[in-house]
C-alpha atoms as a PDB file:
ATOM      1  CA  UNK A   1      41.502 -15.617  -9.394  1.00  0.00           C
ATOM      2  CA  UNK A   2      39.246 -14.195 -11.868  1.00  0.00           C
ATOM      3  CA  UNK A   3      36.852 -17.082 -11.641  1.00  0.00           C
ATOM      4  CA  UNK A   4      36.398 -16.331  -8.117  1.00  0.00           C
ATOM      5  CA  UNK A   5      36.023 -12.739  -8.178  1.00  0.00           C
ATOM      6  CA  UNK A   6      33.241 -13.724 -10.561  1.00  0.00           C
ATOM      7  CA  UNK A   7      31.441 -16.108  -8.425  1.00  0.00           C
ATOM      8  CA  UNK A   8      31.908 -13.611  -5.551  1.00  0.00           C
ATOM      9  CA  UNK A   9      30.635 -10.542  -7.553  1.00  0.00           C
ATOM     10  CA  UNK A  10      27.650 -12.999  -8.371  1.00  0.00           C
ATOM     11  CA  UNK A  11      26.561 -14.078  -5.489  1.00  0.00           C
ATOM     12  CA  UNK A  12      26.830  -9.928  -4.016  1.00  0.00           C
ATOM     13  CA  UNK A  13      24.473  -8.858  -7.592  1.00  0.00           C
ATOM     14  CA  UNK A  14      21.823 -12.145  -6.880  1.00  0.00           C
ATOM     15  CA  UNK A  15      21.710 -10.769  -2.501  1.00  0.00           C
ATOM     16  CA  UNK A  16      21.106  -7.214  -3.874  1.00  0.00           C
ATOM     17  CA  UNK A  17      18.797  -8.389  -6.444  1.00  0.00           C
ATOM     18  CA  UNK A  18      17.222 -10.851  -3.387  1.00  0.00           C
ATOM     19  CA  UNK A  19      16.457  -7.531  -1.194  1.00  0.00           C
ATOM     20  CA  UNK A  20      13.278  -5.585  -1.847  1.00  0.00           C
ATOM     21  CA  UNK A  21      14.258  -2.158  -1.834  1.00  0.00           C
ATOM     22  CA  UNK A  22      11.803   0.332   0.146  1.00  0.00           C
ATOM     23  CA  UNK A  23       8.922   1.737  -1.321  1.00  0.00           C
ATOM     24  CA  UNK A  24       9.302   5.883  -1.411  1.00  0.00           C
ATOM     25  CA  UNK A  25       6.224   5.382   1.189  1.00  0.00           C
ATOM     26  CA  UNK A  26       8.681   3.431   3.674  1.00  0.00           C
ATOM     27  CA  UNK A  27      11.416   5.417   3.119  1.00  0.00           C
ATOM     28  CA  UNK A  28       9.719   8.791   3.734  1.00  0.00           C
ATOM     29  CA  UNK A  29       8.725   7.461   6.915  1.00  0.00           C
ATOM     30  CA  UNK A  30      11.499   6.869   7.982  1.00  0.00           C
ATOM     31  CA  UNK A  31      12.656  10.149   7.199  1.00  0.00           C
ATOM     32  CA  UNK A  32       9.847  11.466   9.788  1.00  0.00           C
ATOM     33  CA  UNK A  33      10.835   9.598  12.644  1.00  0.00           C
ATOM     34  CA  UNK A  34       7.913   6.813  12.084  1.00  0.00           C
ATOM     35  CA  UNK A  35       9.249   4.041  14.215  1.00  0.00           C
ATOM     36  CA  UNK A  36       6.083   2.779  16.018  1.00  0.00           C
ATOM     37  CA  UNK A  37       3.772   2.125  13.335  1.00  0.00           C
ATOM     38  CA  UNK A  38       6.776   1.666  10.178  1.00  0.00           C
ATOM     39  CA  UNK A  39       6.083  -2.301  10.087  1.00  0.00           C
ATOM     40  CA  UNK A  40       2.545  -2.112   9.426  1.00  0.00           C
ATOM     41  CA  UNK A  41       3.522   0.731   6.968  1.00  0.00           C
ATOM     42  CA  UNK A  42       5.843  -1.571   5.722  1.00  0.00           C
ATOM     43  CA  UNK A  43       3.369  -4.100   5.280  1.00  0.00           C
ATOM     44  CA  UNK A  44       0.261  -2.324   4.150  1.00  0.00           C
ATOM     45  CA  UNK A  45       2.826  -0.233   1.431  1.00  0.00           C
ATOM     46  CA  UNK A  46       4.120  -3.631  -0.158  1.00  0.00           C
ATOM     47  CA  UNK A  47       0.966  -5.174  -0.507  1.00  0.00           C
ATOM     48  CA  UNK A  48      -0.827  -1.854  -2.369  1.00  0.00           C
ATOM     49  CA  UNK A  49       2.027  -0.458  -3.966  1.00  0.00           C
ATOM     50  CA  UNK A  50       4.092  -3.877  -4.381  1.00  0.00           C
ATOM     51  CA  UNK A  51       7.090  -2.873  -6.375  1.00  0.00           C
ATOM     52  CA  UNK A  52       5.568  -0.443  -9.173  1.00  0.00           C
ATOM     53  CA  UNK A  53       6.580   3.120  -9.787  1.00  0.00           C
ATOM     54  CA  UNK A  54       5.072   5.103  -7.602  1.00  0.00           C
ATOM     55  CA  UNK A  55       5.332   9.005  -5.794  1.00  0.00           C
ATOM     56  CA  UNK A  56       4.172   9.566  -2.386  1.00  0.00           C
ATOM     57  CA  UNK A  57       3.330  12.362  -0.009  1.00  0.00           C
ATOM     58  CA  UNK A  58       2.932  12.469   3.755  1.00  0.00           C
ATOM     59  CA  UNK A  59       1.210  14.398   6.084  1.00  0.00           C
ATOM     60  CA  UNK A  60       2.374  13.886   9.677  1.00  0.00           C
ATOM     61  CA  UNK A  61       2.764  15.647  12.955  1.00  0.00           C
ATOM     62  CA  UNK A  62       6.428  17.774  13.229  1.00  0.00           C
ATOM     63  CA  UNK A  63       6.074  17.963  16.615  1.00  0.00           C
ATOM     64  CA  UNK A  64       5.357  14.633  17.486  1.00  0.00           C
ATOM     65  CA  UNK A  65       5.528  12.490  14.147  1.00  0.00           C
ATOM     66  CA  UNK A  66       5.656   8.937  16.004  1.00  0.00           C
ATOM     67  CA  UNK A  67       2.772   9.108  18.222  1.00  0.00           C
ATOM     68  CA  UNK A  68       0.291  11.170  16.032  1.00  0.00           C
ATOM     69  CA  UNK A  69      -1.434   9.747  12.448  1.00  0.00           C
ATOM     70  CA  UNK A  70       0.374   9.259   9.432  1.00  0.00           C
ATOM     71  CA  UNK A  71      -1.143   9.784   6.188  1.00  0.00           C
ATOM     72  CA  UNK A  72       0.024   9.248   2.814  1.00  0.00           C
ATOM     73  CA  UNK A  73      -0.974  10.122  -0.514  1.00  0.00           C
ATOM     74  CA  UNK A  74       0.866   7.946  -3.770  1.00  0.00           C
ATOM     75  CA  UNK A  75       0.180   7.957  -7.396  1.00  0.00           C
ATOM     76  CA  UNK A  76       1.141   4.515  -8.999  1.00  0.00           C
ATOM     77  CA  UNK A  77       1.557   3.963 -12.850  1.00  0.00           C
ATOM     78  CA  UNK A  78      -0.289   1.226 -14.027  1.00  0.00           C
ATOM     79  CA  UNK A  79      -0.663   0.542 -18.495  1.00  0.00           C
ATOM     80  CA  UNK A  80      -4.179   1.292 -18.224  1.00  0.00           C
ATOM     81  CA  UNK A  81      -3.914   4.431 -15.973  1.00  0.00           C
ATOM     82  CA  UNK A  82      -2.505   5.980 -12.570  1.00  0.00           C
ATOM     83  CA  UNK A  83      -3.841   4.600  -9.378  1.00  0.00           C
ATOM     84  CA  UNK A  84      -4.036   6.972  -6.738  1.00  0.00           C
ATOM     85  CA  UNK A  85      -3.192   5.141  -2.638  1.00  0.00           C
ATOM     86  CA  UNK A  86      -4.318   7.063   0.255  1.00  0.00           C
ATOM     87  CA  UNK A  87      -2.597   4.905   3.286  1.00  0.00           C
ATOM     88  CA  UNK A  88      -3.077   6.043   6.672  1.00  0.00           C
ATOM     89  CA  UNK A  89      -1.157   4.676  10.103  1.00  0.00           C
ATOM     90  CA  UNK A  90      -1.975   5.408  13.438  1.00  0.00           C
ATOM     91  CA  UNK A  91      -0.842   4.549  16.945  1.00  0.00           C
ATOM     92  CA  UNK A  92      -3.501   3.016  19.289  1.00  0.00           C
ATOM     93  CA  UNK A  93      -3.502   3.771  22.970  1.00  0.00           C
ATOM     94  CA  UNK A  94      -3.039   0.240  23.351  1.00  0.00           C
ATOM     95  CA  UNK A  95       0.143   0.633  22.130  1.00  0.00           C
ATOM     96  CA  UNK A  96      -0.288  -0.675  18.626  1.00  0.00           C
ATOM     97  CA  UNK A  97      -0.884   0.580  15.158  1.00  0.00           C
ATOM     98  CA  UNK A  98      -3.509   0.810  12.943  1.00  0.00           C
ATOM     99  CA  UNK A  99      -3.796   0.993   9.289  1.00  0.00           C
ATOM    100  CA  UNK A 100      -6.651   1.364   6.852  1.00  0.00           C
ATOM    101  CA  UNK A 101      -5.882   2.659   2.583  1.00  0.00           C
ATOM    102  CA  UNK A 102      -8.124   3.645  -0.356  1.00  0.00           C
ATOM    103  CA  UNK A 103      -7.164   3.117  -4.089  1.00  0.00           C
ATOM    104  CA  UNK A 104      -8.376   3.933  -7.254  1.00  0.00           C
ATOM    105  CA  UNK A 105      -7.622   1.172  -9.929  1.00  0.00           C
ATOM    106  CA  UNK A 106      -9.526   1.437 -14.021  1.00  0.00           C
ATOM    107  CA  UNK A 107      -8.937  -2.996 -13.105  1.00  0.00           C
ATOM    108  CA  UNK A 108      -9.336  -3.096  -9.723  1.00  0.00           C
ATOM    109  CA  UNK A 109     -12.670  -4.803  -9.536  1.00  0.00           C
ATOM    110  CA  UNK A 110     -11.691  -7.508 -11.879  1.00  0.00           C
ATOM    111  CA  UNK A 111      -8.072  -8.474 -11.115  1.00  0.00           C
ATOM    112  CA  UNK A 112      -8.015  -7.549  -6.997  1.00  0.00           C
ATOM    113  CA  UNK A 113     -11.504  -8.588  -6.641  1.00  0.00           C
ATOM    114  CA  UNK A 114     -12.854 -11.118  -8.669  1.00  0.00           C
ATOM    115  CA  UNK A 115     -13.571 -14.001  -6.145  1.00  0.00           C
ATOM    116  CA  UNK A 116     -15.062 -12.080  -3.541  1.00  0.00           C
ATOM    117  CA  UNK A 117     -18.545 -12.153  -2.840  1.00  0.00           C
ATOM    118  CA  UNK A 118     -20.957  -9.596  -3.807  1.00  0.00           C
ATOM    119  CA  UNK A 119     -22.766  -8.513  -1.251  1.00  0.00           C
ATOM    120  CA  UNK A 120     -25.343  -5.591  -2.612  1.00  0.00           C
ATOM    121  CA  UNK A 121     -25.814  -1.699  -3.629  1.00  0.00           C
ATOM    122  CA  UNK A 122     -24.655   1.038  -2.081  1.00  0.00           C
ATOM    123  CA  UNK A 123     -26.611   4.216  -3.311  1.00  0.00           C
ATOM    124  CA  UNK A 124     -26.224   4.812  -6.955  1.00  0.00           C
ATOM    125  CA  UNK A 125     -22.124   3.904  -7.625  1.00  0.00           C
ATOM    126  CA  UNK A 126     -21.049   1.819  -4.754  1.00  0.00           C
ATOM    127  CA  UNK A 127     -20.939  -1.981  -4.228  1.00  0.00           C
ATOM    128  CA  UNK A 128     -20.126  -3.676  -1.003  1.00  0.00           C
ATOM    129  CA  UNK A 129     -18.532  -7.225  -1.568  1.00  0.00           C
ATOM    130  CA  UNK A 130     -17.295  -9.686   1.001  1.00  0.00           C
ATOM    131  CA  UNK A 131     -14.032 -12.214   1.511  1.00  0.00           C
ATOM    132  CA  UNK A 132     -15.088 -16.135   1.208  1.00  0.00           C
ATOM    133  CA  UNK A 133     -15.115 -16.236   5.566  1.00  0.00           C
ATOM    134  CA  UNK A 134     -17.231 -12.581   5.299  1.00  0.00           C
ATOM    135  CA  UNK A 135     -14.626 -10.797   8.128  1.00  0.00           C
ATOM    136  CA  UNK A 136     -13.467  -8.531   5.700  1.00  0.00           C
ATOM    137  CA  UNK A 137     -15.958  -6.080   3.464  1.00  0.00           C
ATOM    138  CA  UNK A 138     -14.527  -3.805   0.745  1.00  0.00           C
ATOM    139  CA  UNK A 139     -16.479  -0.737  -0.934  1.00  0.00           C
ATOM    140  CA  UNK A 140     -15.730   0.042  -4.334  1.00  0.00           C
ATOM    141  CA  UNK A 141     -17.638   3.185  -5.721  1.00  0.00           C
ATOM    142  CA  UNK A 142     -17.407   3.813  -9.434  1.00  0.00           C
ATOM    143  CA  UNK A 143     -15.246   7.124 -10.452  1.00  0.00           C
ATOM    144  CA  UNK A 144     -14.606   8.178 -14.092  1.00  0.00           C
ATOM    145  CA  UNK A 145     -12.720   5.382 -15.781  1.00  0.00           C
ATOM    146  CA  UNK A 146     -12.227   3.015 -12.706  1.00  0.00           C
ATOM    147  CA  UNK A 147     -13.158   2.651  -8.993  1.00  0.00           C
ATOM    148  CA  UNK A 148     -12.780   3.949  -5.449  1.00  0.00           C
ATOM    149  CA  UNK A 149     -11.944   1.806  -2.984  1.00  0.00           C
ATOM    150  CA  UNK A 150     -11.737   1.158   0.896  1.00  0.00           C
ATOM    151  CA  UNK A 151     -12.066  -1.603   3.295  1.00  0.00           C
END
């Protein structure tokens, strides 16, 4: 009996372990009524934010919260520094979503970036750099102790 309450309790501890929770982006979404657009959220949250400790704010239409923009702001702590997220979600009048973020990262040049093409100057602080096919270009302007970024 207590063998397999053991195995049972187990197996429940290594599912809950097996399921991402939420990041506080996804959750306050879903707090707002973002149904439309809350996969690409989803998506675009994990990848920035993965699963580090992190605070977010929203700004969103009350009115009309799933068929206006949806903007986020979220401060991640990193060993060398916060990063601050900007991610922003939109309905299209196709009927789709779009996304788009900026981050500031002190290492974001060298660990996100690293084998992407450089492409050239932008003004004084900026770089432009490129993905190995070139579909996908990614600004990085140089702040106090790290970089800006967008794409």
């Amino acid at each position: 009996m207590y063998l397999k309450n053991a195995m049972v309790l187990s197996f429940l501890l290594a599912s809950n372990a097996a399921l991402a929770e939420p990041t506080a982006l996804v959750k306050q979404a879903a707090e707002h009524g973002i149904e439309k657009c809350e996969a690409l959220l989803k998506a675009v949250g994990d990848f920035v934010l993965e699963d580090g400790l992190h605070s977010t704010l929203a700004n969103y239409n009350i009115d009309q919260p799933d068929s206006r923009l949806y903007a986020t702001f979220s401060t991640e702590v990193y060993t060398v520094g916060d990063s601050h997220v900007s991610v922003v979600v939109a309905p299209t009048s196709l009927g789709k979503c779009d996304a788009t973020y900026v981050e500031t990262c002190k290492k974001l040049r060298e660990e996100s970036f690293s084998d992407w093409t450089y492409v050239g100057n932008m003004q004084n602080n900026s770089i432009s750099l490129t993905n190995d096919d070139g579909s996908i270009y990614a600004y990085l302007s140089s702040q106090e102790g790290g970089y800006l970024f967008g794409i």
